[in-house]
Protein backbone atom coordinates (compact mmCIF):
# COMPACT_ATOMS: atom_id res chain seq x y z
CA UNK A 1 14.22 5.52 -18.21
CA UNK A 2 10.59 6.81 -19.61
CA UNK A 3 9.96 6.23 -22.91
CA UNK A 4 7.49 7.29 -25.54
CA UNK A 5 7.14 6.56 -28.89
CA UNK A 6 7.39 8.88 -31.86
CA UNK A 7 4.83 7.19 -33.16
CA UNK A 8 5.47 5.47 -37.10
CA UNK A 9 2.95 6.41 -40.05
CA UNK A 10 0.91 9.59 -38.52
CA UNK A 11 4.21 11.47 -39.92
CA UNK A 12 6.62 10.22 -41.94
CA UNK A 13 9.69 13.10 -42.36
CA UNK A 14 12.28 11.80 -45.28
CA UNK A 15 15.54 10.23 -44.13
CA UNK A 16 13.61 9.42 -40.60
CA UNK A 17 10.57 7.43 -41.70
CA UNK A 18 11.05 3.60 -42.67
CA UNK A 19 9.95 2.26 -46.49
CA UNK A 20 7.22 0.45 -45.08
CA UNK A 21 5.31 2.69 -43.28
CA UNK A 22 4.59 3.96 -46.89
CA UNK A 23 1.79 1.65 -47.11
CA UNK A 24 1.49 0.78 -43.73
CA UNK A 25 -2.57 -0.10 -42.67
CA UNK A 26 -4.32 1.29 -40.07
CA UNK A 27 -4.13 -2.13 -38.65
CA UNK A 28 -0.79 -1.84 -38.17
CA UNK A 29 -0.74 1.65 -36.71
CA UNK A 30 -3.15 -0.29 -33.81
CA UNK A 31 -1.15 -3.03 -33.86
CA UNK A 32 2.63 -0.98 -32.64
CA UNK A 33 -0.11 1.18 -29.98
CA UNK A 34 -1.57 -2.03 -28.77
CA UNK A 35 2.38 -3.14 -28.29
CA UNK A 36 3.83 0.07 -26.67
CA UNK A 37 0.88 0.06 -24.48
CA UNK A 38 1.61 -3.27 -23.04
CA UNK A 39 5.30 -2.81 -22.71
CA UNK A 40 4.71 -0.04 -20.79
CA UNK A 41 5.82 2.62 -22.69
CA UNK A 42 5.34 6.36 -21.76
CA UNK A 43 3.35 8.49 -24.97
CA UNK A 44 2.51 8.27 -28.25
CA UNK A 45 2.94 11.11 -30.42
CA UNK A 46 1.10 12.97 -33.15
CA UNK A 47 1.93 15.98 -34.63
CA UNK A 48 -0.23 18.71 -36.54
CA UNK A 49 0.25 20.62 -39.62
CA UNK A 50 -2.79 21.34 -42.06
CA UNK A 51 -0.97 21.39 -45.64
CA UNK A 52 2.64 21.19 -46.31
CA UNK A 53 4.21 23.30 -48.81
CA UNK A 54 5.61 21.01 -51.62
CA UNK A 55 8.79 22.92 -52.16
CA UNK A 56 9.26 21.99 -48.31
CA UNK A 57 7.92 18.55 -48.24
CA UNK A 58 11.71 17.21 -49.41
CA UNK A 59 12.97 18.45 -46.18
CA UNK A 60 9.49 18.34 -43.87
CA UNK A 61 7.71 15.29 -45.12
CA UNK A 62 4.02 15.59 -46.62
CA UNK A 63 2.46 13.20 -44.26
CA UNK A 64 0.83 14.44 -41.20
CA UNK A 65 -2.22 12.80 -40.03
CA UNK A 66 -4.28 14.61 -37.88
CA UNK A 67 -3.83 14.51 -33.93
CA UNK A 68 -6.80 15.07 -32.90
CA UNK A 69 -8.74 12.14 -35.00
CA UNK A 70 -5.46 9.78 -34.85
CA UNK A 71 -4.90 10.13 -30.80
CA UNK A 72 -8.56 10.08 -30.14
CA UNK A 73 -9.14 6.49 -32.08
CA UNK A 74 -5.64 4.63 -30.49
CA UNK A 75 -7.08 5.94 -27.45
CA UNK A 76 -9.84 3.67 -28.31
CA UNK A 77 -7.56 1.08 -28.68
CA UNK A 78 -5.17 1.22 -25.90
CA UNK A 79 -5.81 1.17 -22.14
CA UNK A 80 -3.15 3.15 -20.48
CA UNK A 81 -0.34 4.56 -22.48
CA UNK A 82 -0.58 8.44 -22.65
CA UNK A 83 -1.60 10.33 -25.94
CA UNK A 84 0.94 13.47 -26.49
CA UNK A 85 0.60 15.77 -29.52
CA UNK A 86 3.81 16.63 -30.20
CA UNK A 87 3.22 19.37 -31.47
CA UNK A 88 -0.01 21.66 -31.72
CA UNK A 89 0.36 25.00 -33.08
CA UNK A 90 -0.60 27.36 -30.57
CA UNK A 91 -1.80 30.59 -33.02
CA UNK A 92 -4.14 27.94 -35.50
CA UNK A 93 -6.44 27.60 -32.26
CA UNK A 94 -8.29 29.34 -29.85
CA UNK A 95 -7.40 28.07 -26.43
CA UNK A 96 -11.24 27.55 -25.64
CA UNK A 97 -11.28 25.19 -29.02
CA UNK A 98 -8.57 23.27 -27.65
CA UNK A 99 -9.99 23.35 -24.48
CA UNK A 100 -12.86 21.87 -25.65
CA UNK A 101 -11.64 19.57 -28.53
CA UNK A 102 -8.61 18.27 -26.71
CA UNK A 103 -10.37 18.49 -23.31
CA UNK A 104 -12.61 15.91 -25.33
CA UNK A 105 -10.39 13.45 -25.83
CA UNK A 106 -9.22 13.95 -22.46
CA UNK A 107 -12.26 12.45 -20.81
CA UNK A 108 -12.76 10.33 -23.08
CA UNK A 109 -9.07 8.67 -22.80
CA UNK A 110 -9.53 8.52 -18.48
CA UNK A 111 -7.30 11.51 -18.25
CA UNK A 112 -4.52 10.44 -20.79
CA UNK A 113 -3.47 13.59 -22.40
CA UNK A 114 -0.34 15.67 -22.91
CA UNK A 115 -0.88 18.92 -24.52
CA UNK A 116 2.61 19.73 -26.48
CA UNK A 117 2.50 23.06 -27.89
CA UNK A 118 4.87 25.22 -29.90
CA UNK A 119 4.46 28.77 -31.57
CA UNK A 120 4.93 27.53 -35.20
CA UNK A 121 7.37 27.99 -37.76
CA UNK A 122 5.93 27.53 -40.96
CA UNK A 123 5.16 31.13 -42.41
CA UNK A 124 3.35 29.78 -45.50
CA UNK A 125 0.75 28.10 -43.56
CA UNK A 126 0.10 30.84 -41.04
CA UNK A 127 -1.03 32.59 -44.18
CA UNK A 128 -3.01 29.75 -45.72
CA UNK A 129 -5.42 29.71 -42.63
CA UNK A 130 -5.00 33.09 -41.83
CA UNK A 131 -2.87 32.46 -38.72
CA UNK A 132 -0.87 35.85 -37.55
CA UNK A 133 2.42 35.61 -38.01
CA UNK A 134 3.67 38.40 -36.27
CA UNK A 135 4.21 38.38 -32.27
CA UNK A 136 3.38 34.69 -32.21
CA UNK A 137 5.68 33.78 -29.16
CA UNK A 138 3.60 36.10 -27.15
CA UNK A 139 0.59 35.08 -28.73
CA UNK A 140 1.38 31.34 -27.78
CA UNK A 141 2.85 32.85 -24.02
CA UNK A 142 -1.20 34.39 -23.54
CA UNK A 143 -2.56 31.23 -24.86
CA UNK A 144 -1.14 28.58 -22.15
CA UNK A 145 -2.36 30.94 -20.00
CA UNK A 146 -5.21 30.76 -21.14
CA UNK A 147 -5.52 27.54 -21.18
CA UNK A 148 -4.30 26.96 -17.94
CA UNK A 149 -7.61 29.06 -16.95
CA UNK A 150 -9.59 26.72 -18.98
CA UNK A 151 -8.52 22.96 -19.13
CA UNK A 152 -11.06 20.83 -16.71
CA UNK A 153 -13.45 24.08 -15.93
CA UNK A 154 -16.81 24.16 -17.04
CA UNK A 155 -16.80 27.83 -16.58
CA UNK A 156 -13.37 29.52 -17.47
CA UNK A 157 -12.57 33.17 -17.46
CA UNK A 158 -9.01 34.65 -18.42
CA UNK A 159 -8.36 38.29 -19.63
CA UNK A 160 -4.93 38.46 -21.47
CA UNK A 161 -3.09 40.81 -24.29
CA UNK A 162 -4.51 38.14 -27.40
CA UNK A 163 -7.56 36.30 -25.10
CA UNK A 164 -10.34 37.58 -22.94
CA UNK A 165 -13.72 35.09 -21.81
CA UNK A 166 -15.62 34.52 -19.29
CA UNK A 167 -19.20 34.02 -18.54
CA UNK A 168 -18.78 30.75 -21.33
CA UNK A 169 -19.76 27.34 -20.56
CA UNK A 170 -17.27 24.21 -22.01
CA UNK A 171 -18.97 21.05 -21.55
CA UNK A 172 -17.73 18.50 -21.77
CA UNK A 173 -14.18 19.56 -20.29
CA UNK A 174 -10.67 17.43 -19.23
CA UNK A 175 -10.87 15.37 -16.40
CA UNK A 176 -8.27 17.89 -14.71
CA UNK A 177 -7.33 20.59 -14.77
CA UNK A 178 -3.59 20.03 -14.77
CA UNK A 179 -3.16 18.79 -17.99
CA UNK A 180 0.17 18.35 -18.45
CA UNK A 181 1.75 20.96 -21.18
CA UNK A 182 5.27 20.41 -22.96
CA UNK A 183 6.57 23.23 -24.88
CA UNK A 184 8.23 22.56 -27.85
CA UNK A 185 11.01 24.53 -29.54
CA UNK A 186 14.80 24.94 -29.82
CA UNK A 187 15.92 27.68 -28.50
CA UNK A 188 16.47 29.55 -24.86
CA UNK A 189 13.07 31.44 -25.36
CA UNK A 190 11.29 28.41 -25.58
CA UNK A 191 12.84 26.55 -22.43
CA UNK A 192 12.37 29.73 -20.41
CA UNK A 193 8.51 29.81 -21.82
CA UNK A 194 8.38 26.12 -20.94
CA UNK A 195 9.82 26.37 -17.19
CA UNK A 196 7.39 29.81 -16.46
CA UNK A 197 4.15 28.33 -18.23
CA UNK A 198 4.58 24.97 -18.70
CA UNK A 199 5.33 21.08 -17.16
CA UNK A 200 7.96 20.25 -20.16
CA UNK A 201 10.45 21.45 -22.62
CA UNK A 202 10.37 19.34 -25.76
CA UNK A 203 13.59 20.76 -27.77
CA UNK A 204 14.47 19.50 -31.61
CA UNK A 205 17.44 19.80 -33.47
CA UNK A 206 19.74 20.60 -30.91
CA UNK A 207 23.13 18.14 -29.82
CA UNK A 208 22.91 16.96 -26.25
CA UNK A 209 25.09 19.33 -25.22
CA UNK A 210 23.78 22.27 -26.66
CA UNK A 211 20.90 21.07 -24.30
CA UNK A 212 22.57 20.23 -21.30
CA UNK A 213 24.46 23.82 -21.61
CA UNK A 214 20.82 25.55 -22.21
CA UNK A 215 19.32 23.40 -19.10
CA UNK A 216 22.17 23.91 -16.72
CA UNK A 217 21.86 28.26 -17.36
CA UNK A 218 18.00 27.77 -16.07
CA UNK A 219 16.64 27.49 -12.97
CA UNK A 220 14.51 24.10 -13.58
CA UNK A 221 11.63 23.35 -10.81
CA UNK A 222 10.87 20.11 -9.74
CA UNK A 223 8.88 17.52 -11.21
CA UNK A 224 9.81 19.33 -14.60
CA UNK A 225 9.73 17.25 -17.85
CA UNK A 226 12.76 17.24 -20.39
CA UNK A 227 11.66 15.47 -23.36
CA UNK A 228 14.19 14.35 -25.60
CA UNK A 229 14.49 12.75 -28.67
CA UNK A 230 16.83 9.89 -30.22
CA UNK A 231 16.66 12.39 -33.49
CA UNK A 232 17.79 9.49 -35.96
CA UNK A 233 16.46 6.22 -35.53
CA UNK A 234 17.31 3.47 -32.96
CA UNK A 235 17.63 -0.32 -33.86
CA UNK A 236 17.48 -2.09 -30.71
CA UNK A 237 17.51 -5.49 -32.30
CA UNK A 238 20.08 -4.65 -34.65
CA UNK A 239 22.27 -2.75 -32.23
CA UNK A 240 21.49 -2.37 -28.46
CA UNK A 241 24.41 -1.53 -27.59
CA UNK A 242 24.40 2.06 -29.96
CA UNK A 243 21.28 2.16 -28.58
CA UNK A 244 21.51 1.44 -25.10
CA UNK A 245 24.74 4.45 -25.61
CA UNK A 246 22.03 6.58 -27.32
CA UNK A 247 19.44 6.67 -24.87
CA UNK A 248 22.36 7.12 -22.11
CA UNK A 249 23.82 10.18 -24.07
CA UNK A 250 20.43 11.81 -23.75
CA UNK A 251 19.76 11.14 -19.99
CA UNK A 252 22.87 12.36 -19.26
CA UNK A 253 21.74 15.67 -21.38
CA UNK A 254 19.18 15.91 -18.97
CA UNK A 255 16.39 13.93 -20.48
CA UNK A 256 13.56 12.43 -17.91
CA UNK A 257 11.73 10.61 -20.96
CA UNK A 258 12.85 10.42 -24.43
CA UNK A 259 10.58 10.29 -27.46
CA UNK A 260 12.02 7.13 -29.30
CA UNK A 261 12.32 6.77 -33.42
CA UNK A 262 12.83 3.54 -34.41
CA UNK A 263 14.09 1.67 -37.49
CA UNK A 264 11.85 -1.47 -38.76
CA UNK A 265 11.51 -3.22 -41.90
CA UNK A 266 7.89 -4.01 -41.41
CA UNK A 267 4.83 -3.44 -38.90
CA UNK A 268 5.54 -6.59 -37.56
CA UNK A 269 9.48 -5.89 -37.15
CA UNK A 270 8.95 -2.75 -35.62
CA UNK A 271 6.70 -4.40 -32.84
CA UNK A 272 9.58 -6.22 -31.88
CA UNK A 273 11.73 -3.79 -31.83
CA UNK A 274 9.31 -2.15 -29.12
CA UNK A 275 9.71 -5.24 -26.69
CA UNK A 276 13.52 -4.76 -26.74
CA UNK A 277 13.68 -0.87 -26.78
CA UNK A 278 11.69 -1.34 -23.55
CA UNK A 279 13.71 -3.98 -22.13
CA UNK A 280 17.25 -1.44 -22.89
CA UNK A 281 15.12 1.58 -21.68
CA UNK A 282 14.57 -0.36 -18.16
CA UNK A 283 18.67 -0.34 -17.84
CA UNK A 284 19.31 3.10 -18.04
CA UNK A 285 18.97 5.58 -14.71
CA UNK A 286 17.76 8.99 -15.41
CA UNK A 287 18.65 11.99 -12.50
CA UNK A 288 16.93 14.14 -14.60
CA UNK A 289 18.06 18.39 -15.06
């Protein structure tokens, strides 16, 4: 089985995060990359919101570091492990700013990115940064188009409902342009807009089989991504065998790579917890949707 890792610090959600990563350093934050890049794991993860609420941070967590600052430096630092954001809201950005910004990092990671995208759920900070609210599943449908038009072109045009370019210049660009693109989200919408736009579905707070009922209704096409997540946090020292169980429960849900919490008592715990959690992941068989 694939595996990524949600990765520890860059959010920190209450009742999911560990004590330590509290104070972690950014020395340890390179330290677990440098790790899950060498034992071969799949992703790491960042995720992006711009202010939190603080009557929701209880239940959200207050810590978000940015994605496009924290992926682009443990790119720096790693050599081949992918660099997912997981995810970017699609109406806080233009798809030719992403295109560029995120195109960015692309080239500058060899060709390392996953774009995960969602349409947003947080109606307070839509209106903080003046983000419409309204019609913003369509608004996110036009703007994977769009950015299907415009990842790895120097020269995109696209005319949709929300977008319309052309005759713009975005230099410097991806190294390709089939930048892989989950779609997050948790309902049916959001796997159909996944399987029609994108290369992944990246659900939340579903049960496995709530997802394997969802998956088996839809027609999925080859090659197609289903990235799962442990939801509560694995302890592969402390008990491979629940975890071994855990990641089976989700490939038999349908997952092809799962996005992996895990529970540590320190930086240097949790990088040994990586070396085993790779070593369990290598026993499990995936047949995918």
């Amino acid at each position: 089985m694939r595996v990524g890792l949600s990765t520890p610090v860059v959010v920190q959600v209450p009742q999911v995060a560990s004590a330590w990563e509290a104070t972690a350093t950014v020395d340890d934050l390179v330290s677990i990359a440098e790790v899950a890049d060498d034992t071969g794991f799949d992703f790491l993860t960042c995720s992006e919101h711009t202010a939190v609420p603080q009557a929701d941070a209880a239940r959200r967590g207050a810590v978000y570091w940015d994605p496009l600052s924290t992926l682009s430096f443990l790119a720096a630092r790693t050599r081949r492990i992918r660099l997912a954001t997981a995810v970017l809201v699609l109406p806080y950005h233009h798809p030719l700013e992403l295109a560029k910004r995120y195109g960015t990092l692309d080239r500058l990671s060899g060709g390392r990115l996953v774009l995960g995208v969602g349409i947003g759920s947080l109606r307070e900070e839509f209106d903080l940064i003046g983000a419409p609210w309204e019609k913003r599943g369509a608004r996110a449908d036009d703007a994977i188009r769009a950015l299907r038009a415009s990842m790895g072109r120097a020269e995109p045009a696209y005319e949709g409902p929300f977008y319309a370019f052309s005759e713009m210049t975005v230099l410097p660009h991806a190294e390709h342009s089939d930048v892989p693109i989950w779609v997050g989200g948790r309902t049916e919408a959001s796997l159909r807009r996944a399987v029609s736009l994108g290369d992944g579905w990246m659900p939340f707070g579903l049960k496995a089989s709530e997802i394997r009922a969802l998956l088996a209704a839809s027609e999925i096409p080859p090659a197609f991504d289903v990235v799962l997540s442990t939801g509560h946090a694995v302890d592969p020292i402390g008990d491979p065998t629940g975890t071994r169980t855990r990641l089976t429960t989700l490939a038999d849900a349908g997952a092809t790579v799962v996005s992996c919490t895990i529970s540590a008592t320190s930086a240097a715990h949790y990088r040994d917890q990586v070396g085993v959690l790779s070593e369990i992941a290598a026993t499990v068989e995936v047949s995918g949707p």
